[in-house]
Each structure stands twice: as C-alpha cells, then as structure tokens.
PDB file of N, CA and C in Angstrom:
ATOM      1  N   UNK A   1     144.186  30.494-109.565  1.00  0.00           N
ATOM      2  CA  UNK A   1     144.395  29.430-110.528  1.00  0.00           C
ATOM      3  C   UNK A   1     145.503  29.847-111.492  1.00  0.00           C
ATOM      4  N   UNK A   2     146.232  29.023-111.832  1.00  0.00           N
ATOM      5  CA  UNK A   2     147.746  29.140-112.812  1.00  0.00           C
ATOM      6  C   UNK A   2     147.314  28.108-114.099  1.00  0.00           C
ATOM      7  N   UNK A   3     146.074  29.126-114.770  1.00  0.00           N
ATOM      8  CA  UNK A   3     145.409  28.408-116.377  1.00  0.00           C
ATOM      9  C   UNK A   3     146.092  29.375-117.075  1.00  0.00           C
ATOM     10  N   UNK A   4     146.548  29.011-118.563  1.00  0.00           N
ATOM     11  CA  UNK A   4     147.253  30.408-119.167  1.00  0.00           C
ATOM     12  C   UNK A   4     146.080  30.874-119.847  1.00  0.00           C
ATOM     13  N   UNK A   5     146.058  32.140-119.435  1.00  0.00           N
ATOM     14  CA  UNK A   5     145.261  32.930-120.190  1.00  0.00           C
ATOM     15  C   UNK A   5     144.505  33.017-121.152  1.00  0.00           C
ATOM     16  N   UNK A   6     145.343  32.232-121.998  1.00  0.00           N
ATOM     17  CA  UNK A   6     144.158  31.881-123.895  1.00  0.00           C
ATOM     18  C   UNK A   6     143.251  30.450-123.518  1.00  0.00           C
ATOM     19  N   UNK A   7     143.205  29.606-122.124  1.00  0.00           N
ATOM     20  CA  UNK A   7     142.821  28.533-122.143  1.00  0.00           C
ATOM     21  C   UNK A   7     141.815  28.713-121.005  1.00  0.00           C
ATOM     22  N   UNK A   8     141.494  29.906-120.829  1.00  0.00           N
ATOM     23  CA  UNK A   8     140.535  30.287-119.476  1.00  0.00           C
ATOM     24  C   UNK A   8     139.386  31.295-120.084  1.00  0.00           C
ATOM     25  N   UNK A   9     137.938  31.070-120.039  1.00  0.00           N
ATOM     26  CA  UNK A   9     136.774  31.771-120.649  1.00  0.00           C
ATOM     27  C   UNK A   9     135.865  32.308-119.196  1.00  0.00           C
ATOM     28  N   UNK A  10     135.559  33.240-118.966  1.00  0.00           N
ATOM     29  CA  UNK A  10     134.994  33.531-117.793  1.00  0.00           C
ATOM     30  C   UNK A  10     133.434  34.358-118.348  1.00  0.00           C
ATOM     31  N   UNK A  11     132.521  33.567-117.950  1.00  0.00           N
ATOM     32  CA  UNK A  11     131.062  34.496-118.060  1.00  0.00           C
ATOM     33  C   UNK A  11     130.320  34.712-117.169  1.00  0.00           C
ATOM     34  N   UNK A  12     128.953  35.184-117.790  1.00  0.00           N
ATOM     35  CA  UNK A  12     128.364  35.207-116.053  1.00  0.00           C
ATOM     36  C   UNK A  12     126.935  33.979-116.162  1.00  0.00           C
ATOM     37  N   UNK A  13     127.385  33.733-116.749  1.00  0.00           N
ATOM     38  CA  UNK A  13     126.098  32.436-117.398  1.00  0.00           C
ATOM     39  C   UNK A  13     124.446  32.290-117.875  1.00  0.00           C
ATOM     40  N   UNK A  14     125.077  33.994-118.975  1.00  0.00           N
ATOM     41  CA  UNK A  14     123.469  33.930-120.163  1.00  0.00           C
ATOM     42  C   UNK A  14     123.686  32.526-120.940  1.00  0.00           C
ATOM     43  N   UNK A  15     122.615  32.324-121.038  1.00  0.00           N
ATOM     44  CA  UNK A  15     122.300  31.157-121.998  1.00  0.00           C
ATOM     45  C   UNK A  15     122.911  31.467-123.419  1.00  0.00           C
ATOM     46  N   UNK A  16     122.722  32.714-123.593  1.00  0.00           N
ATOM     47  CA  UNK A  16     123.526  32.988-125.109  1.00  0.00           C
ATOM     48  C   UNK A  16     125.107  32.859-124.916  1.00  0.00           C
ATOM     49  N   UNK A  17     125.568  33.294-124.104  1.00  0.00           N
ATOM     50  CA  UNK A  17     127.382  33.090-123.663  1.00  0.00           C
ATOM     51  C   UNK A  17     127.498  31.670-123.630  1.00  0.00           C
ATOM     52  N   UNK A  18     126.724  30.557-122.977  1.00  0.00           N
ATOM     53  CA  UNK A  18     126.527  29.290-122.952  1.00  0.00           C
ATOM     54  C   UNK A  18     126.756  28.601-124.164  1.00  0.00           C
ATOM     55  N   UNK A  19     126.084  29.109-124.734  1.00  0.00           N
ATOM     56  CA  UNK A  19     125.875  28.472-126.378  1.00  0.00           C
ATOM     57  C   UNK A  19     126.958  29.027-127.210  1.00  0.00           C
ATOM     58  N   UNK A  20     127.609  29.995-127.256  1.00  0.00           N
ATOM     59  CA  UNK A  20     128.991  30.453-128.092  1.00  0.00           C
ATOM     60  C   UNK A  20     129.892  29.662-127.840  1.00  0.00           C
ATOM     61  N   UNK A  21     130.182  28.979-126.080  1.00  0.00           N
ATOM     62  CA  UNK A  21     131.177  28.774-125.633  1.00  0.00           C
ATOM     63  C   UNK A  21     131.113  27.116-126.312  1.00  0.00           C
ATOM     64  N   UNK A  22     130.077  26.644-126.278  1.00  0.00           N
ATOM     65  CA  UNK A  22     130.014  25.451-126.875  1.00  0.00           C
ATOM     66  C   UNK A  22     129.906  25.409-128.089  1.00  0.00           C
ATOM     67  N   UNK A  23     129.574  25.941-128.537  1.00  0.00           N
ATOM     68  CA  UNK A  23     129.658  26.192-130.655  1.00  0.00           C
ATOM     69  C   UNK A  23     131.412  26.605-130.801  1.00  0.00           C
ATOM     70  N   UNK A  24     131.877  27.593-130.344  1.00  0.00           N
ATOM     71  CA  UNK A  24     132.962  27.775-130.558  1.00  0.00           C
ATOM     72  C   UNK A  24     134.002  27.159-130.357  1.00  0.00           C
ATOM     73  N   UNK A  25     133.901  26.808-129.096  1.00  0.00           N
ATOM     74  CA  UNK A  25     135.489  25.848-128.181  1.00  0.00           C
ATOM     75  C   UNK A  25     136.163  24.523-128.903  1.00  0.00           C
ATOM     76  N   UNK A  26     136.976  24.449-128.865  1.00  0.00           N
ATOM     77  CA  UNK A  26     137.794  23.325-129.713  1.00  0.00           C
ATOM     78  C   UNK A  26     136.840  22.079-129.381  1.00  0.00           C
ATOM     79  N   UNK A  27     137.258  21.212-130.505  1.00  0.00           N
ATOM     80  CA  UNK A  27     136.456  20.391-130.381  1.00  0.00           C
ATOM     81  C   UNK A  27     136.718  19.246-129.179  1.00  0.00           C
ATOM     82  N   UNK A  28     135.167  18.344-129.246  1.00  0.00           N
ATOM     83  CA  UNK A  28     135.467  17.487-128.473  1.00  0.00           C
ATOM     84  C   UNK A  28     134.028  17.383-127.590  1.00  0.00           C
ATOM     85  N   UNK A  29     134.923  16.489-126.395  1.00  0.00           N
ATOM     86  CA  UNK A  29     133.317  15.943-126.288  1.00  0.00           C
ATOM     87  C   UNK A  29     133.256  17.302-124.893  1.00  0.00           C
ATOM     88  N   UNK A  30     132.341  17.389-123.815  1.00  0.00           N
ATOM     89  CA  UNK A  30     131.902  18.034-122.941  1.00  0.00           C
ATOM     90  C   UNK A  30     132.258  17.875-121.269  1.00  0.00           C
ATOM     91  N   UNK A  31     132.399  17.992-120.135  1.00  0.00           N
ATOM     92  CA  UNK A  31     132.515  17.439-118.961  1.00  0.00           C
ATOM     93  C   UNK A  31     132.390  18.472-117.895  1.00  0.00           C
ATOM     94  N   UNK A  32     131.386  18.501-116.709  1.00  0.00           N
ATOM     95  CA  UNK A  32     131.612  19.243-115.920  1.00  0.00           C
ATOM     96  C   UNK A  32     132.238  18.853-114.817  1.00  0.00           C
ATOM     97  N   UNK A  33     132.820  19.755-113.693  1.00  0.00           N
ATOM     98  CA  UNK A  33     133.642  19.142-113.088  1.00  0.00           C
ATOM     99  C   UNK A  33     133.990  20.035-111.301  1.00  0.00           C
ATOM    100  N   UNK A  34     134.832  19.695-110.691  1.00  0.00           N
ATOM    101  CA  UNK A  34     134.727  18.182-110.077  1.00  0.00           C
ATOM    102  C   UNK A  34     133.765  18.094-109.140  1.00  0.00           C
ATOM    103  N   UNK A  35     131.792  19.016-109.668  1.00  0.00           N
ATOM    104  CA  UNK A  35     131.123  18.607-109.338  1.00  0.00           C
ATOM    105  C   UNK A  35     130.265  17.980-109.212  1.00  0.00           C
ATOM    106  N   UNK A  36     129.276  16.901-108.796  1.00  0.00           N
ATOM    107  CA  UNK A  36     128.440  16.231-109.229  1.00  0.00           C
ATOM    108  C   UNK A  36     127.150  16.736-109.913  1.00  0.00           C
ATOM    109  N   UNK A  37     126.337  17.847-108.920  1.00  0.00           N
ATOM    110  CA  UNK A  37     125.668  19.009-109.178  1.00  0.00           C
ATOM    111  C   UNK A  37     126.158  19.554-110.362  1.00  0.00           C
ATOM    112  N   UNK A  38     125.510  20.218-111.513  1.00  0.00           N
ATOM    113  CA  UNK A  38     125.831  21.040-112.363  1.00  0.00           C
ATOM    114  C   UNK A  38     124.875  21.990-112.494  1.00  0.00           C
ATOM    115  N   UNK A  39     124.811  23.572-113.221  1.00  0.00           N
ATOM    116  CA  UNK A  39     124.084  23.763-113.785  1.00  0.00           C
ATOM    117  C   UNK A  39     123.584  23.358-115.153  1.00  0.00           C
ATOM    118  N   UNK A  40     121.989  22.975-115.925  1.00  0.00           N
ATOM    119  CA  UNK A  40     122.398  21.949-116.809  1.00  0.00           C
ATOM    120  C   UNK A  40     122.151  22.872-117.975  1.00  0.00           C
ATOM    121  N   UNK A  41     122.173  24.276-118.033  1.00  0.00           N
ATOM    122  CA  UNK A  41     122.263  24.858-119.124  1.00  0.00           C
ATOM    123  C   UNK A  41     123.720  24.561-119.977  1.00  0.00           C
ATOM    124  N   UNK A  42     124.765  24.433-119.574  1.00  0.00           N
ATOM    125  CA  UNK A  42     126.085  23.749-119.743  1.00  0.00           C
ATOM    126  C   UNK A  42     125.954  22.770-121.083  1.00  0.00           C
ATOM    127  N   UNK A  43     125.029  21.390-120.128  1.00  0.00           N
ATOM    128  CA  UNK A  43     125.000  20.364-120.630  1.00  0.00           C
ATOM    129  C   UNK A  43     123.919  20.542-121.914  1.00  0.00           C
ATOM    130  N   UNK A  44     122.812  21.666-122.098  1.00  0.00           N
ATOM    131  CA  UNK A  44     122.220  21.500-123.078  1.00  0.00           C
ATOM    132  C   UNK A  44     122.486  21.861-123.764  1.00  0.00           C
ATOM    133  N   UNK A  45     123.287  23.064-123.983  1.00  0.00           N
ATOM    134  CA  UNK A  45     123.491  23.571-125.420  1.00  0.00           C
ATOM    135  C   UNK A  45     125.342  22.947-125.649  1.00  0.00           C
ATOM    136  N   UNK A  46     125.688  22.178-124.684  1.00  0.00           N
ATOM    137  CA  UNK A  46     126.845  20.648-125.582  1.00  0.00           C
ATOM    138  C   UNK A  46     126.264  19.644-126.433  1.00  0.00           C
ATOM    139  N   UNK A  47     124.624  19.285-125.888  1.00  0.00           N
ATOM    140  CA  UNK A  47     124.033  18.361-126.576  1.00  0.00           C
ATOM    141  C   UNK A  47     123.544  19.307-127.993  1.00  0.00           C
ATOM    142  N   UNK A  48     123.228  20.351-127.962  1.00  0.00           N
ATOM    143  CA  UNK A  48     122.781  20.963-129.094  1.00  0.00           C
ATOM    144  C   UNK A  48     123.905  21.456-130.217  1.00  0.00           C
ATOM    145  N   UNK A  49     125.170  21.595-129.647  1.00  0.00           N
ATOM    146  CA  UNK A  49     126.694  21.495-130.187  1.00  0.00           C
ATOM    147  C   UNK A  49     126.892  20.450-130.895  1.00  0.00           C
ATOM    148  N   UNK A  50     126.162  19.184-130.515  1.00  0.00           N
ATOM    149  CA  UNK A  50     126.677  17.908-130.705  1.00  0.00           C
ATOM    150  C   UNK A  50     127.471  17.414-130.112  1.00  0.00           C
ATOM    151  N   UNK A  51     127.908  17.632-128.814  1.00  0.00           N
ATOM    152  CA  UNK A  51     129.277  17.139-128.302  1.00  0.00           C
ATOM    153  C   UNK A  51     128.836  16.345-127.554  1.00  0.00           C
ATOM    154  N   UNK A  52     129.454  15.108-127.088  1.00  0.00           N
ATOM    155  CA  UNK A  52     129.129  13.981-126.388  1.00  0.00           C
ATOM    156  C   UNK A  52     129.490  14.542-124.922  1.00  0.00           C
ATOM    157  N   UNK A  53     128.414  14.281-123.806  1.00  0.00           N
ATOM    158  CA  UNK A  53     128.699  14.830-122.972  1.00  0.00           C
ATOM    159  C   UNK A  53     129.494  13.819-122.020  1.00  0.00           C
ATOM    160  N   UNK A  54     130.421  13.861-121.172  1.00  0.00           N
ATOM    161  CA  UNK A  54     130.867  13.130-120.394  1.00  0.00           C
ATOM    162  C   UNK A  54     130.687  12.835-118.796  1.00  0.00           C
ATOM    163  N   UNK A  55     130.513  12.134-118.136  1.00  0.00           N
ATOM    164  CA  UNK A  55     130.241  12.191-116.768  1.00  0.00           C
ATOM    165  C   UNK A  55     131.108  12.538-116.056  1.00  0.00           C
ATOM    166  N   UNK A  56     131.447  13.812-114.976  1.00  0.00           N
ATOM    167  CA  UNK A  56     132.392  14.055-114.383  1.00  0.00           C
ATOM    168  C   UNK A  56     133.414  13.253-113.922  1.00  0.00           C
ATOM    169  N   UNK A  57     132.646  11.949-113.112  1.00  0.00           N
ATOM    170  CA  UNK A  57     133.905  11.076-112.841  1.00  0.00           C
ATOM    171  C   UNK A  57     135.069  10.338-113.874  1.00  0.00           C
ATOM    172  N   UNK A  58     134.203  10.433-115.059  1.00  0.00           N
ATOM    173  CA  UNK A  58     135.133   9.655-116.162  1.00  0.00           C
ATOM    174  C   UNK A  58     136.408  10.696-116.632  1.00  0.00           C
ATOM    175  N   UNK A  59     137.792  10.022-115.785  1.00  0.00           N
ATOM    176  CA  UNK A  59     139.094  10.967-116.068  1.00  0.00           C
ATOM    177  C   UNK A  59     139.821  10.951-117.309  1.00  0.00           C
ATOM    178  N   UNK A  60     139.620   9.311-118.075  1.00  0.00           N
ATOM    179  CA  UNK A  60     140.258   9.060-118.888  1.00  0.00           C
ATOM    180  C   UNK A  60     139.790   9.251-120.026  1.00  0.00           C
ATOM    181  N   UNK A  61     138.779  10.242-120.297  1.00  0.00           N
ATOM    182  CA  UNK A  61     138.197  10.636-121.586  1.00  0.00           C
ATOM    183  C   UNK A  61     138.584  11.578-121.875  1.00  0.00           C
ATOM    184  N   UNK A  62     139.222  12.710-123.223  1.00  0.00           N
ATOM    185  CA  UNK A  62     139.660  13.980-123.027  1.00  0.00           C
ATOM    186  C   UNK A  62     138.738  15.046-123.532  1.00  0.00           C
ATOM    187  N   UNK A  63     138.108  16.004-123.212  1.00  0.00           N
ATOM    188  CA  UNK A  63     137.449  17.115-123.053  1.00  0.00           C
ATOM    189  C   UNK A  63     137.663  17.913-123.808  1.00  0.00           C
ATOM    190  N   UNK A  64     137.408  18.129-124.480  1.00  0.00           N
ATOM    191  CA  UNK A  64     137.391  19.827-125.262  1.00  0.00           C
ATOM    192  C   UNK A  64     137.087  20.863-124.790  1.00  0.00           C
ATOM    193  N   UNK A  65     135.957  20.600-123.582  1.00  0.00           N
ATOM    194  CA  UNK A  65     135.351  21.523-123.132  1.00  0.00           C
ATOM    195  C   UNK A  65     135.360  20.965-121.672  1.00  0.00           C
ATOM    196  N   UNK A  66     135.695  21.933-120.718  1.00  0.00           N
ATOM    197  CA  UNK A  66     135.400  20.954-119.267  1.00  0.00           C
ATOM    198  C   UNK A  66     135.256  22.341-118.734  1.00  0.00           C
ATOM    199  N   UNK A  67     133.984  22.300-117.767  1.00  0.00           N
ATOM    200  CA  UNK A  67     133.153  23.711-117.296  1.00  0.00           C
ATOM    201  C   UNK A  67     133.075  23.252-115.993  1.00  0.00           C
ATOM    202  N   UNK A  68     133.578  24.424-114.954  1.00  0.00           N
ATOM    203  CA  UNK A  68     134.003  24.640-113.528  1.00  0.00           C
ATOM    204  C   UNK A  68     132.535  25.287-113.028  1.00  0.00           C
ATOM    205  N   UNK A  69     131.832  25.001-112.035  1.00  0.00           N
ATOM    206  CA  UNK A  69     131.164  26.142-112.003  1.00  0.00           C
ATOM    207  C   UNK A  69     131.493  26.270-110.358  1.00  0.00           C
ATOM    208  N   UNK A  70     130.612  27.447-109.652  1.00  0.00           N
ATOM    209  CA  UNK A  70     131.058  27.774-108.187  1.00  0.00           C
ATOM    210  C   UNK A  70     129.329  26.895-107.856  1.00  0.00           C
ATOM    211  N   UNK A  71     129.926  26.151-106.714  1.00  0.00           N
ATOM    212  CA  UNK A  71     128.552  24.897-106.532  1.00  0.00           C
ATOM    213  C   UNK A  71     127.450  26.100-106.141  1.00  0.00           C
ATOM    214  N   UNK A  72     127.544  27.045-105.127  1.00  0.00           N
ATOM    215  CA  UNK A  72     126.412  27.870-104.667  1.00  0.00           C
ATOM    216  C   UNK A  72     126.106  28.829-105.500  1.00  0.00           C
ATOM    217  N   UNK A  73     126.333  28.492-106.884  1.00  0.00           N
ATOM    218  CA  UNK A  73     125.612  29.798-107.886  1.00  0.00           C
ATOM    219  C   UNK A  73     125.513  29.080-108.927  1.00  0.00           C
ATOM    220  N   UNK A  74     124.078  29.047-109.630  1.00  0.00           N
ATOM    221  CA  UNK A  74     123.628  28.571-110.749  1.00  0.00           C
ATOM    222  C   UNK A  74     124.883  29.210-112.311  1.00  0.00           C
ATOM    223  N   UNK A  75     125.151  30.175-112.164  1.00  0.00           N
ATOM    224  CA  UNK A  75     125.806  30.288-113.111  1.00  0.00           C
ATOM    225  C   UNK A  75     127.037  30.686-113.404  1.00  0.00           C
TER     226      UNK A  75
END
C-alpha cells in the first residue's frame, strides 16, 4: 500500500488500542471498509467516541476514521 506514513495506524486489535484510535483520530464520523463483515469492536468504541458511524457502501460521506480490517481475522 502507497498510504504516507503519518496517515497509516497499524495494531493488533486490543480493545484498548481500539478505543485510543477512536478518541484520538481526527475528527469525523467512522466507516469500515470495503468490507461488509466487520469486526464490531471498531464500531463500538466510534459510537462511544461519539462519531457517527457510516455504512461502508456510503462513498460520498467523508471519514475521519475509515478501518481496513483482513476479513479472516477478527482483529
């Protein structure tokens, strides 16, 4: 992947790394992507962020946060 460096966060998906990444990350609303499946620890601590979460298919909304995961591993 060709992400620059300051715009790429890599964990191994504790629930506590979960929750920094969403308290911390620029603002905005949430989106996982481009799978349907998610893990939904992601999505809970965006809702506990406050961030409006978005449905993957919706392109034309912009993200603050948009979380990749690998489909055959929960985290």
């Amino acid at each position: 992947m060709a992400w620059p460096s300051n715009r790429l966060l890599i964990g191994n998906g504790a629930s506590e790394f979960i929750d920094l990444i969403m308290r911390l990350a620029p603002a905005g609303a949430y989106r996982t992507g481009p799978f349907i499946a998610s893990y939904k620890e992601y999505e809970r601590a965006a809702k506990v962020a406050g961030r409006t979460v978005i449905p993957h298919s919706d392109k034309a909304t912009k993200a603050g946060v948009t979380v990749i995961i690998h489909p055959n591993s929960p985290s």
